[in-house]
N, C-alpha and C. Protein backbone atom coordinates (compact mmCIF):
# COMPACT_ATOMS: atom_id res chain seq x y z
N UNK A 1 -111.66 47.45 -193.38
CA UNK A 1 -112.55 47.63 -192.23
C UNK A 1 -113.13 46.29 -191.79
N UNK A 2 -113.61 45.58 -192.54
CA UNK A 2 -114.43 44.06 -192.08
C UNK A 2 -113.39 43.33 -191.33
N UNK A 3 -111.93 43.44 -192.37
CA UNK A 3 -110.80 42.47 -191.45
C UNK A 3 -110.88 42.64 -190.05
N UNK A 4 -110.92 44.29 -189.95
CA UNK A 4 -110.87 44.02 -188.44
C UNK A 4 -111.89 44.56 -187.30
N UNK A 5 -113.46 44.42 -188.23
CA UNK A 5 -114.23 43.87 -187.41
C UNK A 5 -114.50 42.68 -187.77
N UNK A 6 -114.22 41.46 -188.40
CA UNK A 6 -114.21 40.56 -188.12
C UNK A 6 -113.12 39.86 -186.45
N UNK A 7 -112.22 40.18 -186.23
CA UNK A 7 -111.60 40.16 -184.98
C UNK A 7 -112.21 40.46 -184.06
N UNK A 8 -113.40 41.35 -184.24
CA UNK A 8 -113.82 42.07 -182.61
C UNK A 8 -115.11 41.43 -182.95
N UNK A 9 -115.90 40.04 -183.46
CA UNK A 9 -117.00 39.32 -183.66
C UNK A 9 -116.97 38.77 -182.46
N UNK A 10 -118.03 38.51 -181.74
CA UNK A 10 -118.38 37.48 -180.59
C UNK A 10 -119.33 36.28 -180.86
N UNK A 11 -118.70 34.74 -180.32
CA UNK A 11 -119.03 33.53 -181.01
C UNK A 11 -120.23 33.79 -180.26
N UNK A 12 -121.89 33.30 -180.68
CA UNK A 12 -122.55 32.94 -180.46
C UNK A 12 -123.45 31.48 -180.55
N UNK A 13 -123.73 31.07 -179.33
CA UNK A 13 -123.78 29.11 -178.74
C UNK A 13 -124.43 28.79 -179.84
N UNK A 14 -124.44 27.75 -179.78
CA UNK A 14 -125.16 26.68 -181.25
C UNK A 14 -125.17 25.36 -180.95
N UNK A 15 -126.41 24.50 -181.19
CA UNK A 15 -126.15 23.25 -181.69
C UNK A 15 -126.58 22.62 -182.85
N UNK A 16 -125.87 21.40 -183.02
CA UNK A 16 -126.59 21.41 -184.50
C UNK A 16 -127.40 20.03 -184.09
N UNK A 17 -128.37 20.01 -185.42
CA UNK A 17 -129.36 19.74 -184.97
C UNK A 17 -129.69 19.06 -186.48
N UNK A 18 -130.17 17.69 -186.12
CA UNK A 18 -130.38 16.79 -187.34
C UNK A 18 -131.94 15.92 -187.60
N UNK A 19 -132.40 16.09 -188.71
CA UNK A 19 -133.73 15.75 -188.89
C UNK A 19 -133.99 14.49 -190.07
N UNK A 20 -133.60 13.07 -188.84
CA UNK A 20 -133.03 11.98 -189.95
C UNK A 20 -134.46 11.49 -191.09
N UNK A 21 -133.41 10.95 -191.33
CA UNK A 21 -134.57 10.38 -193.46
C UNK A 21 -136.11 9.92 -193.25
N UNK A 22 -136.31 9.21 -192.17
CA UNK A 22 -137.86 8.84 -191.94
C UNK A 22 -138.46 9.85 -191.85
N UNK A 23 -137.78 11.21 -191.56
CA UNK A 23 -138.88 12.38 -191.96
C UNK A 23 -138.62 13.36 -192.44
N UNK A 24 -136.88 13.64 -192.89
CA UNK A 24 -136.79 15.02 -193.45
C UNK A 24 -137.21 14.76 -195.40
N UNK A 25 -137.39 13.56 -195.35
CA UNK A 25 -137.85 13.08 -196.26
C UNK A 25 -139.53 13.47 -197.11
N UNK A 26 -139.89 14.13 -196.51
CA UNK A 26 -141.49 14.45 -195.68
C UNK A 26 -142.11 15.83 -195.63
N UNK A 27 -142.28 16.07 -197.07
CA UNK A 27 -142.31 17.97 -196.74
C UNK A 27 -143.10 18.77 -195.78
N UNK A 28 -144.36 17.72 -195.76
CA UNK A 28 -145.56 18.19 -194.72
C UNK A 28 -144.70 17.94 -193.82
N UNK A 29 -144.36 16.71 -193.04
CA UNK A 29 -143.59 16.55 -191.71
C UNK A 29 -142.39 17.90 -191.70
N UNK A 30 -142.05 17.90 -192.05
CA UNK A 30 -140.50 18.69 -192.56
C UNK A 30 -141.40 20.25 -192.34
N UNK A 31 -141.95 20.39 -193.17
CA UNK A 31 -142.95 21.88 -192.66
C UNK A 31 -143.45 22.63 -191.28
N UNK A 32 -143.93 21.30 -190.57
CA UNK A 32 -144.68 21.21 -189.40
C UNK A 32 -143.32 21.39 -188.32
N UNK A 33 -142.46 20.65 -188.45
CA UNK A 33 -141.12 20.56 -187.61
C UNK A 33 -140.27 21.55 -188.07
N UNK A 34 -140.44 22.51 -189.27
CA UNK A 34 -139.57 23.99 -188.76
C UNK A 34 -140.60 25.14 -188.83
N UNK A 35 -141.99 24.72 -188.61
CA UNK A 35 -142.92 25.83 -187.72
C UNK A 35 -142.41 25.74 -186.27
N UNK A 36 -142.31 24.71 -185.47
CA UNK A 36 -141.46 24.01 -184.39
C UNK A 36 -140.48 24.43 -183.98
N UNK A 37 -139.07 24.70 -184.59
CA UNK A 37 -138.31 25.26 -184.60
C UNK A 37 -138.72 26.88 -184.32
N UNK A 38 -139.27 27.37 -185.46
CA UNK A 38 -139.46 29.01 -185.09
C UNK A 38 -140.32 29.18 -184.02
N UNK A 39 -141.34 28.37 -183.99
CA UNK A 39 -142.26 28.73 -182.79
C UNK A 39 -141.57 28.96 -181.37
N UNK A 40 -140.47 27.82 -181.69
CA UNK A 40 -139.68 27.88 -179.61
C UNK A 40 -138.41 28.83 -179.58
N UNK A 41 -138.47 29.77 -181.22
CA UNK A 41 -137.09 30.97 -180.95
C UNK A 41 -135.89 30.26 -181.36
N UNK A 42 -136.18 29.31 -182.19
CA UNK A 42 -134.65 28.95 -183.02
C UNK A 42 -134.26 29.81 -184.39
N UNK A 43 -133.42 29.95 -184.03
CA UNK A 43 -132.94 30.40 -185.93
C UNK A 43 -131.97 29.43 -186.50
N UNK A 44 -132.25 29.18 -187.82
CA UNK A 44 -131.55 28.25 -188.59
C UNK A 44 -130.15 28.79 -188.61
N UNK A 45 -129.39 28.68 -188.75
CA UNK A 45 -128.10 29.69 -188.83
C UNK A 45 -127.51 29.34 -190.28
N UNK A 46 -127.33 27.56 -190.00
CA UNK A 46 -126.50 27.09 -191.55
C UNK A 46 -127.89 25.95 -191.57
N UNK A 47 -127.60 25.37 -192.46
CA UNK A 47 -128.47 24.13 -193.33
C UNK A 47 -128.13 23.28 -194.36
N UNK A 48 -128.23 22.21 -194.53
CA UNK A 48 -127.70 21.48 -195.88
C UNK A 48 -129.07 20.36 -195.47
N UNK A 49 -129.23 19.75 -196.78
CA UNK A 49 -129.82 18.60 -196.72
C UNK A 49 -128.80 17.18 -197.65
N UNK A 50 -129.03 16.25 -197.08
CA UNK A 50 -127.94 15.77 -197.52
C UNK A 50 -127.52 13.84 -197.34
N UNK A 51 -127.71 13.16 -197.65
CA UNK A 51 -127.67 11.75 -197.13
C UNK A 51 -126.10 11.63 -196.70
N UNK A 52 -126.22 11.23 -195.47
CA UNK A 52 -125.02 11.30 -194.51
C UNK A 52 -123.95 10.00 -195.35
N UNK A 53 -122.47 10.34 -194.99
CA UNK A 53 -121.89 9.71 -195.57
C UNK A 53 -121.32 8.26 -194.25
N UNK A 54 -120.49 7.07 -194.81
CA UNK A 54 -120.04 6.13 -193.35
C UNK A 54 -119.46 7.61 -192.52
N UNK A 55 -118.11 7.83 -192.92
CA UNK A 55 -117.65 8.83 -192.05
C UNK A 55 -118.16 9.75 -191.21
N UNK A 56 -119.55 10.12 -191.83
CA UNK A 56 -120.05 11.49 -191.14
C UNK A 56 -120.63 10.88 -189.64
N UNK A 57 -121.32 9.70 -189.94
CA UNK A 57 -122.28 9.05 -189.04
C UNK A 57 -121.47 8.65 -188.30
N UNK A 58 -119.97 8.02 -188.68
CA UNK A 58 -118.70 7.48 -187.34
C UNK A 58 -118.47 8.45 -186.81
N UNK A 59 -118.40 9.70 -187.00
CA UNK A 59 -117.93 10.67 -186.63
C UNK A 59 -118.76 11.18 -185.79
N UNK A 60 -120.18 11.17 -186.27
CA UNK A 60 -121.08 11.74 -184.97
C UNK A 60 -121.56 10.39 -184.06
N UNK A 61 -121.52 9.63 -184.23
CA UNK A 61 -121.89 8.29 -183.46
C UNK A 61 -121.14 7.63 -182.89
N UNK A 62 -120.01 7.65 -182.92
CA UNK A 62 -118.38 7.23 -182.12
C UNK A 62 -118.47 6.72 -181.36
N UNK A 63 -119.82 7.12 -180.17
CA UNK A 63 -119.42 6.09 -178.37
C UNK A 63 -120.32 5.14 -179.06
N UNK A 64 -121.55 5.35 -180.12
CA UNK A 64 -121.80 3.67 -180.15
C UNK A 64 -121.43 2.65 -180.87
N UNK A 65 -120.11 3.09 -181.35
CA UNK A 65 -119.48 2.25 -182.87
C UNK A 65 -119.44 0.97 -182.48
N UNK A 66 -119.16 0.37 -181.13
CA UNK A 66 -119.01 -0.93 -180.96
C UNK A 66 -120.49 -1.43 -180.30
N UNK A 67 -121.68 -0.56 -180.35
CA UNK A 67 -122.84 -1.25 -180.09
C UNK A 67 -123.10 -2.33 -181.15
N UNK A 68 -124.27 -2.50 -180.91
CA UNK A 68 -124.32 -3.61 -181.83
C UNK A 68 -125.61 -3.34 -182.64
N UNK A 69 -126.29 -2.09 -182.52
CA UNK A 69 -127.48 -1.21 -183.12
C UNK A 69 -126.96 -0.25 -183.83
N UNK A 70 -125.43 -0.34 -184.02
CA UNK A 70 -124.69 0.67 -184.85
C UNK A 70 -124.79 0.18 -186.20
N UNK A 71 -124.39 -0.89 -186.74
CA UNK A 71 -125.12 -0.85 -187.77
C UNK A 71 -126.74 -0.32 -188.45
N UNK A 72 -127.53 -0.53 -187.28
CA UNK A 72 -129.21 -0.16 -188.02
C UNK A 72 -128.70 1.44 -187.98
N UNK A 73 -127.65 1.93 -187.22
CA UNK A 73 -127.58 3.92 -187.25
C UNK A 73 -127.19 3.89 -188.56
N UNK A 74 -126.14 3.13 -188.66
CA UNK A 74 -125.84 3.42 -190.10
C UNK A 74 -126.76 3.78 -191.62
N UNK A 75 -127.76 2.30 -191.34
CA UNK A 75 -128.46 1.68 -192.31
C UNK A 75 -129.02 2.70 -192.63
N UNK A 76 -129.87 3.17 -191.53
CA UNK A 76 -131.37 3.98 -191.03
C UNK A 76 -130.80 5.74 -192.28
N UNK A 77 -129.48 6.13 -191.39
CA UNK A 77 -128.85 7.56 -191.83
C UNK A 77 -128.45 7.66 -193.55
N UNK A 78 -128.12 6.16 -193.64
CA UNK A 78 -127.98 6.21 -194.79
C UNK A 78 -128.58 5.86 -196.37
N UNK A 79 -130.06 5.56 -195.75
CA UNK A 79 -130.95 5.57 -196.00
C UNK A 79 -132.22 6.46 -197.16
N UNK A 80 -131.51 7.63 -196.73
CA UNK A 80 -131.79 8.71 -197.54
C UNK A 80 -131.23 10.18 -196.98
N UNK A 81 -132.06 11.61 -197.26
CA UNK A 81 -131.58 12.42 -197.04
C UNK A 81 -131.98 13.00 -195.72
N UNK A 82 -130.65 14.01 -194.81
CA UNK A 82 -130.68 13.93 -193.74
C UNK A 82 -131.17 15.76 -193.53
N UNK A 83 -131.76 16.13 -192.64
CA UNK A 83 -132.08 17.82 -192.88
C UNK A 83 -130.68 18.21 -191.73
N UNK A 84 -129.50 18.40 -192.05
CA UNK A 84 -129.04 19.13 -190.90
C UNK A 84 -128.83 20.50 -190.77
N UNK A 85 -128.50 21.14 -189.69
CA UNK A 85 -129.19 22.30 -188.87
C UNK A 85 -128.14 22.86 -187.92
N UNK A 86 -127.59 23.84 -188.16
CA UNK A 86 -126.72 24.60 -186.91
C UNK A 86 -127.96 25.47 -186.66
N UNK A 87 -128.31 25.43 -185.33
CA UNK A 87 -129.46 26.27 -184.72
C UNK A 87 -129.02 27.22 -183.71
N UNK A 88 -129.35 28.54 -183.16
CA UNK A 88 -129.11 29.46 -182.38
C UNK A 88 -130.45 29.97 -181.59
N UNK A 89 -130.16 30.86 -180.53
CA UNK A 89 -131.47 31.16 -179.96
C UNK A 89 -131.94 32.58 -181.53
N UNK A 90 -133.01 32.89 -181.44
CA UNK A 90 -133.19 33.94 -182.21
C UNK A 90 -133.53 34.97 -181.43
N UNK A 91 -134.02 35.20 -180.13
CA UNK A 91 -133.84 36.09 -179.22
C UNK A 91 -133.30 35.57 -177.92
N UNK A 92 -132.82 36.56 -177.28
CA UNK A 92 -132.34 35.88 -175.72
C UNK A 92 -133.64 36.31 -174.50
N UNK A 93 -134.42 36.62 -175.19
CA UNK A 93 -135.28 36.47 -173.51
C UNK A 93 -136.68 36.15 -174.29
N UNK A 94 -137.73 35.45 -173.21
CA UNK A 94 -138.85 35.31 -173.53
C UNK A 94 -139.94 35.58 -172.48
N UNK A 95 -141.20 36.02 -172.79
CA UNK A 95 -141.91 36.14 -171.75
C UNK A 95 -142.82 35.22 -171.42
N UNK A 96 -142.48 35.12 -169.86
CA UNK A 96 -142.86 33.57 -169.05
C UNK A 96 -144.43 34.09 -168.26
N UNK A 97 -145.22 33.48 -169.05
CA UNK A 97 -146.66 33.98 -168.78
C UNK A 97 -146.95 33.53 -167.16
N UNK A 98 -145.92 32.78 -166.81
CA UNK A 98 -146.39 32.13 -165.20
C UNK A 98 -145.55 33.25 -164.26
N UNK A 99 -144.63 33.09 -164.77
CA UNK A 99 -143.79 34.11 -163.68
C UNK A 99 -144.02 35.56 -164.19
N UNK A 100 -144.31 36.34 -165.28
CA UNK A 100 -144.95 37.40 -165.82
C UNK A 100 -143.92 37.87 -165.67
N UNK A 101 -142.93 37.68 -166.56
CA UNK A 101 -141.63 38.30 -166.27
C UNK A 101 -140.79 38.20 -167.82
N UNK A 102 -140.19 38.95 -168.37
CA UNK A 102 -139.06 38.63 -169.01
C UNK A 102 -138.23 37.60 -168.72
N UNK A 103 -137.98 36.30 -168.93
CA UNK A 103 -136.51 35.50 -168.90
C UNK A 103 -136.11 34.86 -169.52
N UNK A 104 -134.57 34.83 -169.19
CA UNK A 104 -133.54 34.81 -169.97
C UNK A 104 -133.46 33.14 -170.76
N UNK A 105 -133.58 33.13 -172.34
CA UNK A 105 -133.29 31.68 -172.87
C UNK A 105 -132.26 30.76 -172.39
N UNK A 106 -132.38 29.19 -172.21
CA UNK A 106 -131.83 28.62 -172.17
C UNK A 106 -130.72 28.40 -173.42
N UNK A 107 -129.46 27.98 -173.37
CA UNK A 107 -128.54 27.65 -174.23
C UNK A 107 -129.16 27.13 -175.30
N UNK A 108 -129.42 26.60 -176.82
CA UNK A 108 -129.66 25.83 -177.54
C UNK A 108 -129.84 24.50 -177.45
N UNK A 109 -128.53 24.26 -176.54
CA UNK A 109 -128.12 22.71 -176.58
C UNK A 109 -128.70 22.34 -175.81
N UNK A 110 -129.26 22.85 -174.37
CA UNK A 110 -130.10 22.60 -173.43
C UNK A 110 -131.67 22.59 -174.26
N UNK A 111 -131.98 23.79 -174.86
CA UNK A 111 -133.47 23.88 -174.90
C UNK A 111 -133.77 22.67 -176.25
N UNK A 112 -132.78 22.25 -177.26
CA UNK A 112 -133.30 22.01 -178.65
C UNK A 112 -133.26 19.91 -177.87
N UNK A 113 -132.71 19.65 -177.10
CA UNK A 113 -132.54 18.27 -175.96
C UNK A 113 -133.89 18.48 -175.53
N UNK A 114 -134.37 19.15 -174.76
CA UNK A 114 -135.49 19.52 -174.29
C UNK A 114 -136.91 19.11 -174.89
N UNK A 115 -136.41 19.50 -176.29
CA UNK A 115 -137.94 19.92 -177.36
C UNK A 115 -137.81 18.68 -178.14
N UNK A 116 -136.49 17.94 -178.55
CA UNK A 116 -137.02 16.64 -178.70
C UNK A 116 -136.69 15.37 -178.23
N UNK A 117 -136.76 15.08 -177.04
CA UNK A 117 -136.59 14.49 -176.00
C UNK A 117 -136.29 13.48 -175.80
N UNK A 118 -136.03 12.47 -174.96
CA UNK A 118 -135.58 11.23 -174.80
C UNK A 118 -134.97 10.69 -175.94
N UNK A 119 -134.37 9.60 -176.45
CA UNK A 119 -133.79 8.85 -177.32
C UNK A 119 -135.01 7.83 -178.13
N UNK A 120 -135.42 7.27 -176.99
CA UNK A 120 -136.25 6.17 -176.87
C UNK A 120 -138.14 6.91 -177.29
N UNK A 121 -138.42 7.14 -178.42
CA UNK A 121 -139.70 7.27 -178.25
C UNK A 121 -141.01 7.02 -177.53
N UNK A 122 -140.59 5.77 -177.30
CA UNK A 122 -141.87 5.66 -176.14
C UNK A 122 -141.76 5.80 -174.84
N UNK A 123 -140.31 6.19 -174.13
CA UNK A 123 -139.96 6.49 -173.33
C UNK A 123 -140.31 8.22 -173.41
N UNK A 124 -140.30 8.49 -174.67
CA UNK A 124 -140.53 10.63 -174.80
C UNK A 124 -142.61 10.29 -174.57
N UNK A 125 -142.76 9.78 -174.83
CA UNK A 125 -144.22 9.86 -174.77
C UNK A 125 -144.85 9.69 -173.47
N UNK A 126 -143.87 9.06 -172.42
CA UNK A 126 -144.69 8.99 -171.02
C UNK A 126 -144.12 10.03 -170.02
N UNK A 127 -142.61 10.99 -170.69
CA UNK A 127 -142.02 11.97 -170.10
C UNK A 127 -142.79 12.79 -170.46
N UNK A 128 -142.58 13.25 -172.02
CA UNK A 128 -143.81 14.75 -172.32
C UNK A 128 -144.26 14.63 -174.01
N UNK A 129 -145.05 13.98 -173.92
CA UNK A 129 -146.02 13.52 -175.36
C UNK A 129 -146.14 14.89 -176.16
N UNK A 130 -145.49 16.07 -175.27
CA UNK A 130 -145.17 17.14 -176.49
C UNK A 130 -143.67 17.35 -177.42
N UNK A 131 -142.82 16.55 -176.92
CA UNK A 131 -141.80 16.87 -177.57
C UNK A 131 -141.83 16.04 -178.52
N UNK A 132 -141.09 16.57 -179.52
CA UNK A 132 -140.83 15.77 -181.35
C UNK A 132 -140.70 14.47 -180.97
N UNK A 133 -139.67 13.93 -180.34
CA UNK A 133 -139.23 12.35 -180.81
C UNK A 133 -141.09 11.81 -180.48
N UNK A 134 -141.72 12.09 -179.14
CA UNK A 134 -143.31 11.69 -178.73
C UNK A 134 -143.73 11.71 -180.23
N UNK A 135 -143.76 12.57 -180.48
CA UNK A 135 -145.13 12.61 -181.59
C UNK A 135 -144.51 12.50 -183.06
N UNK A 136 -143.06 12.21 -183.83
CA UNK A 136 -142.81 11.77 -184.67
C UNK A 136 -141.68 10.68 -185.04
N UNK A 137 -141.51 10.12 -183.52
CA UNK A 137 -140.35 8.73 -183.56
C UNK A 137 -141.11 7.72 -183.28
N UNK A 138 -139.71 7.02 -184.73
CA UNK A 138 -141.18 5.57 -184.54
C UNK A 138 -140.36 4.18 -183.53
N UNK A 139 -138.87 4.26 -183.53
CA UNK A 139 -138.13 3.35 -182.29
C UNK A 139 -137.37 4.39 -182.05
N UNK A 140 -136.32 3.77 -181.49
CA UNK A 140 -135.42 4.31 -180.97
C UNK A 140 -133.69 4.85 -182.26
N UNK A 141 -133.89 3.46 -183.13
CA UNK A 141 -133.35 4.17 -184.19
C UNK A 141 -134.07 5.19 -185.10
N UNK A 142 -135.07 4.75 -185.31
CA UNK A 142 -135.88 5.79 -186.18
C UNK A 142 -136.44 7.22 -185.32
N UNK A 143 -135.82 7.25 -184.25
CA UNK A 143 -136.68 7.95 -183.22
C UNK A 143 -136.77 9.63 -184.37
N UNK A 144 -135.99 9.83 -185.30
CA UNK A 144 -136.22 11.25 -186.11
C UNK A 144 -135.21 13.02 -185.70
N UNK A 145 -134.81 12.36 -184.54
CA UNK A 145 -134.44 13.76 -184.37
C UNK A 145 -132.28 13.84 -183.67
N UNK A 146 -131.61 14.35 -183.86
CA UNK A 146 -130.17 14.49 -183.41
C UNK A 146 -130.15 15.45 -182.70
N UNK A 147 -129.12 16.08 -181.72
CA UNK A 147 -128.82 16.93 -181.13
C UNK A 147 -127.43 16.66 -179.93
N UNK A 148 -126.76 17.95 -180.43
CA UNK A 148 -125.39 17.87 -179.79
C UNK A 148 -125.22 17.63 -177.88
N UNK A 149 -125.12 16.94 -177.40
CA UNK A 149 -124.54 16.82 -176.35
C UNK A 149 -124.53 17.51 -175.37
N UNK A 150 -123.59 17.91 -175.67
CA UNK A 150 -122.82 19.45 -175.21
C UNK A 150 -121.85 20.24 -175.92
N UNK A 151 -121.58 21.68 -175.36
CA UNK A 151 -120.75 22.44 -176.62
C UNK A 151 -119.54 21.70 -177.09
N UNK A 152 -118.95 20.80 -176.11
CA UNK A 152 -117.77 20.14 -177.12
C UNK A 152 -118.01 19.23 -178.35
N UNK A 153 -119.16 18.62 -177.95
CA UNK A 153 -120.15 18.10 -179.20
C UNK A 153 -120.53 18.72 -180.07
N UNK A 154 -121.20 20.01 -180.10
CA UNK A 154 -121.53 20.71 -180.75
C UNK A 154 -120.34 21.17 -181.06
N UNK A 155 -118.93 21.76 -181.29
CA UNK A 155 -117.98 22.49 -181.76
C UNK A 155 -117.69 20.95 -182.68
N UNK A 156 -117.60 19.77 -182.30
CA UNK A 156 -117.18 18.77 -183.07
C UNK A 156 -118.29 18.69 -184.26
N UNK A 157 -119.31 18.75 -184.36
CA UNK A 157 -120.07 18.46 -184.93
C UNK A 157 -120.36 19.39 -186.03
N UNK A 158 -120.11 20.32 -185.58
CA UNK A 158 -120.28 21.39 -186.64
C UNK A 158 -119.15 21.24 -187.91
N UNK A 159 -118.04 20.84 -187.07
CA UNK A 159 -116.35 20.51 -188.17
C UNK A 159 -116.84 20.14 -188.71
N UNK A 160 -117.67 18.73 -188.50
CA UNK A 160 -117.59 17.68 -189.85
C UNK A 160 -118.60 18.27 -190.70
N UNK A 161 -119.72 18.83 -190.48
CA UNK A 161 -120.28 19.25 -191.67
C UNK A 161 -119.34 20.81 -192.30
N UNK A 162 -118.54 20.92 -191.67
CA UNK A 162 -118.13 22.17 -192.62
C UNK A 162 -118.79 23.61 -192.17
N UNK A 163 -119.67 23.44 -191.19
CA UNK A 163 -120.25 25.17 -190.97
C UNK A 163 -119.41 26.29 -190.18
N UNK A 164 -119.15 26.92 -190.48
CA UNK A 164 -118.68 28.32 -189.73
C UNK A 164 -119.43 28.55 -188.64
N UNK A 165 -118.36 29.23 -187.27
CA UNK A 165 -119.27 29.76 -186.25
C UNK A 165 -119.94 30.54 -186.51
N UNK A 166 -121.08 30.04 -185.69
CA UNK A 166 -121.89 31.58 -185.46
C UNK A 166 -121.11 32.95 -184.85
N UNK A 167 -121.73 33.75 -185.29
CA UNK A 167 -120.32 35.32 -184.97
C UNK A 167 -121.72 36.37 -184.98
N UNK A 168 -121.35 37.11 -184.35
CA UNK A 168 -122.27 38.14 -183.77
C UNK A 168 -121.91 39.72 -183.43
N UNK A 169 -121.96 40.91 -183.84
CA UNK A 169 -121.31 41.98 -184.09
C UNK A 169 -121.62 42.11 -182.15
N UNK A 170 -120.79 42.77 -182.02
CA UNK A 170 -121.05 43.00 -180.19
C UNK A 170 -121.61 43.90 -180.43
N UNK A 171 -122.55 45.04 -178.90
CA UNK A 171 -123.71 45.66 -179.27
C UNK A 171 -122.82 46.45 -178.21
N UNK A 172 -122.34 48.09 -178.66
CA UNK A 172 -121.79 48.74 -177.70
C UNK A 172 -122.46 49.94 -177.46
N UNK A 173 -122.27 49.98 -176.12
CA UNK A 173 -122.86 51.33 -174.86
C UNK A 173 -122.27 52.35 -175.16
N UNK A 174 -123.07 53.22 -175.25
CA UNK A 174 -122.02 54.85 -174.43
C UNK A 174 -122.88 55.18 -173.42
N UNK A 175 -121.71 55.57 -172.78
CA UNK A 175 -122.48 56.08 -171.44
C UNK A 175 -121.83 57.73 -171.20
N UNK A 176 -123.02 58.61 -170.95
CA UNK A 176 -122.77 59.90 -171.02
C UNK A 176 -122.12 60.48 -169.74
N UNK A 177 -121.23 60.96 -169.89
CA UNK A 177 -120.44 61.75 -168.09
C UNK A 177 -120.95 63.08 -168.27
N UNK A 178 -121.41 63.35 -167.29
CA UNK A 178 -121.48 64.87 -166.95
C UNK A 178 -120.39 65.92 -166.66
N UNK A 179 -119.93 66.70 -167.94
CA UNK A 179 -118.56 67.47 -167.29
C UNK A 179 -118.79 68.77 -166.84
N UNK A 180 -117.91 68.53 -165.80
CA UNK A 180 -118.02 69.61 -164.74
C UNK A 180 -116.94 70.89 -165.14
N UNK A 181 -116.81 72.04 -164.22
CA UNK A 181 -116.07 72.94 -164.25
C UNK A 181 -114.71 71.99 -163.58
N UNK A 182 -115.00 71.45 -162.82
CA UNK A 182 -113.98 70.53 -162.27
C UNK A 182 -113.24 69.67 -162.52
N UNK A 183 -113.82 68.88 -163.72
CA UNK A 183 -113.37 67.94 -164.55
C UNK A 183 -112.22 68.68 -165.59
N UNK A 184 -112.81 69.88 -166.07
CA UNK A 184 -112.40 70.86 -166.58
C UNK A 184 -110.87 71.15 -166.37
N UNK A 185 -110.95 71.68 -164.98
CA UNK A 185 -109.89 72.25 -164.20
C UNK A 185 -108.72 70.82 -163.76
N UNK A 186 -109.05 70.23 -163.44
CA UNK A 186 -108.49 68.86 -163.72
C UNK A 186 -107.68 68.17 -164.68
N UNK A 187 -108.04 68.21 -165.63
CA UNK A 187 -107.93 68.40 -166.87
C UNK A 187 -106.86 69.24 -167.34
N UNK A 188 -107.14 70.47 -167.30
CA UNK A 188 -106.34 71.76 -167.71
C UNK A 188 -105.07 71.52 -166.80
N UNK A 189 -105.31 71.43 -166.03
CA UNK A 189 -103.98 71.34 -164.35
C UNK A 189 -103.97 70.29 -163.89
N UNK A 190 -103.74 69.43 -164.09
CA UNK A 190 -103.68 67.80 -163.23
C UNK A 190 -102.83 68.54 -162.16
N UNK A 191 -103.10 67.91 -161.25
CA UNK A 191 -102.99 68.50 -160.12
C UNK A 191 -101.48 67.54 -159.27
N UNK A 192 -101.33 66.43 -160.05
CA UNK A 192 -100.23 65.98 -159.97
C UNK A 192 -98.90 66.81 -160.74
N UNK A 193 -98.93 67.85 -161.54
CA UNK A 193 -97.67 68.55 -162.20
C UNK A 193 -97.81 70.12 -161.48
N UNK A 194 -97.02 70.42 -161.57
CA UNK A 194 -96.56 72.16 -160.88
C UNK A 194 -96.53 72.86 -161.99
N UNK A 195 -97.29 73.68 -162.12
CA UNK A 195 -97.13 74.87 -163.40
C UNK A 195 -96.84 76.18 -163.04
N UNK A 196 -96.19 76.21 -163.72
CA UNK A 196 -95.24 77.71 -163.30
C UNK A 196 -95.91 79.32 -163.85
């Protein structure tokens, strides 16, 4: 039976989401930043903690391999241990106290970009002094926080740590017909055959 509802699973979006050594290092910090997480409707999905290996960091850092601040990514990641995070919405709608309405969550990869913002910390502090990198990045390497791109980023990113998709049982309808004497008769006599 699982074999083959595993086949009829539907992937659900994800990004993953990384909480580098200057603070996953940090249980109070580390505490405070997955009250953070639950507070804005994330669910953890997978998790490891883990000091990133060269490969892992080439692998997620690739367009800046020939910067020349690629080394301090290195240094910084490898440094100590890293909190990483495949994250999902944990509900799909929220209620928007301005518009007084039910609506619908943004993607992960959109909202978890969102919540910790800019690259550049002091650049997140004059955009919105509420998001993470504002209030726990200390440069721009140390800024504290990762997040996928976009889903092709995120499907890459997830490989290298090894996590499984998110999968989600589909949620099915019945919908009730009203049968008639007609439906009936229909039925009994399709009205396309001649009965003798």
């Amino acid at each position: 039976f699982y074999k083959n509802m595993k086949s009829k699973l539907i992937p659900i979006a994800y990004t993953l989401a990384i909480v580098k050594p200057n603070l996953a290092m940090k249980e109070e910090k580390m505490n405070e930043i997955m009250k953070v997480i639950d507070d804005n409707d994330f669910e953890v999905f997978h998790q490891k903690t883990k000091i990133l290996r060269n490969e892992e960091i080439l692998n997620l850092f690739y367009k800046y391999r020939n910067q020349e601040f690629f080394d301090d990514i290195k240094e910084h990641l490898s440094s100590g241990e890293s909190k990483v995070m495949l994250l999902i919405n944990k509900v799909e709608t929220r209620y928007d106290e301005e518009k007084e309405e039910e609506v619908k969550l943004e993607d992960p990869i959109t909202r978890w970009k969102k919540l910790i913002g800019p690259s550049n910390p002091e650049e997140a502090k004059t955009k919105s002094d509420k998001c993470l990198r504002a209030q726990y990045g200390l440069d721009i390497i140390r800024n504290g926080f990762h997040g996928s791109d976009d889903p092709h980023s995120a499907n890459k990113e997830r490989d290298i740590f090894k996590f499984s998709i998110p999968e989600k049982i589909p949620e099915f309808k019945y919908e009730r017909y009203k049968v008639t004497m007609e439906h009936l008769l229909k039925f009994c006599f399709p009205p396309n055959l001649e009965h003798c």
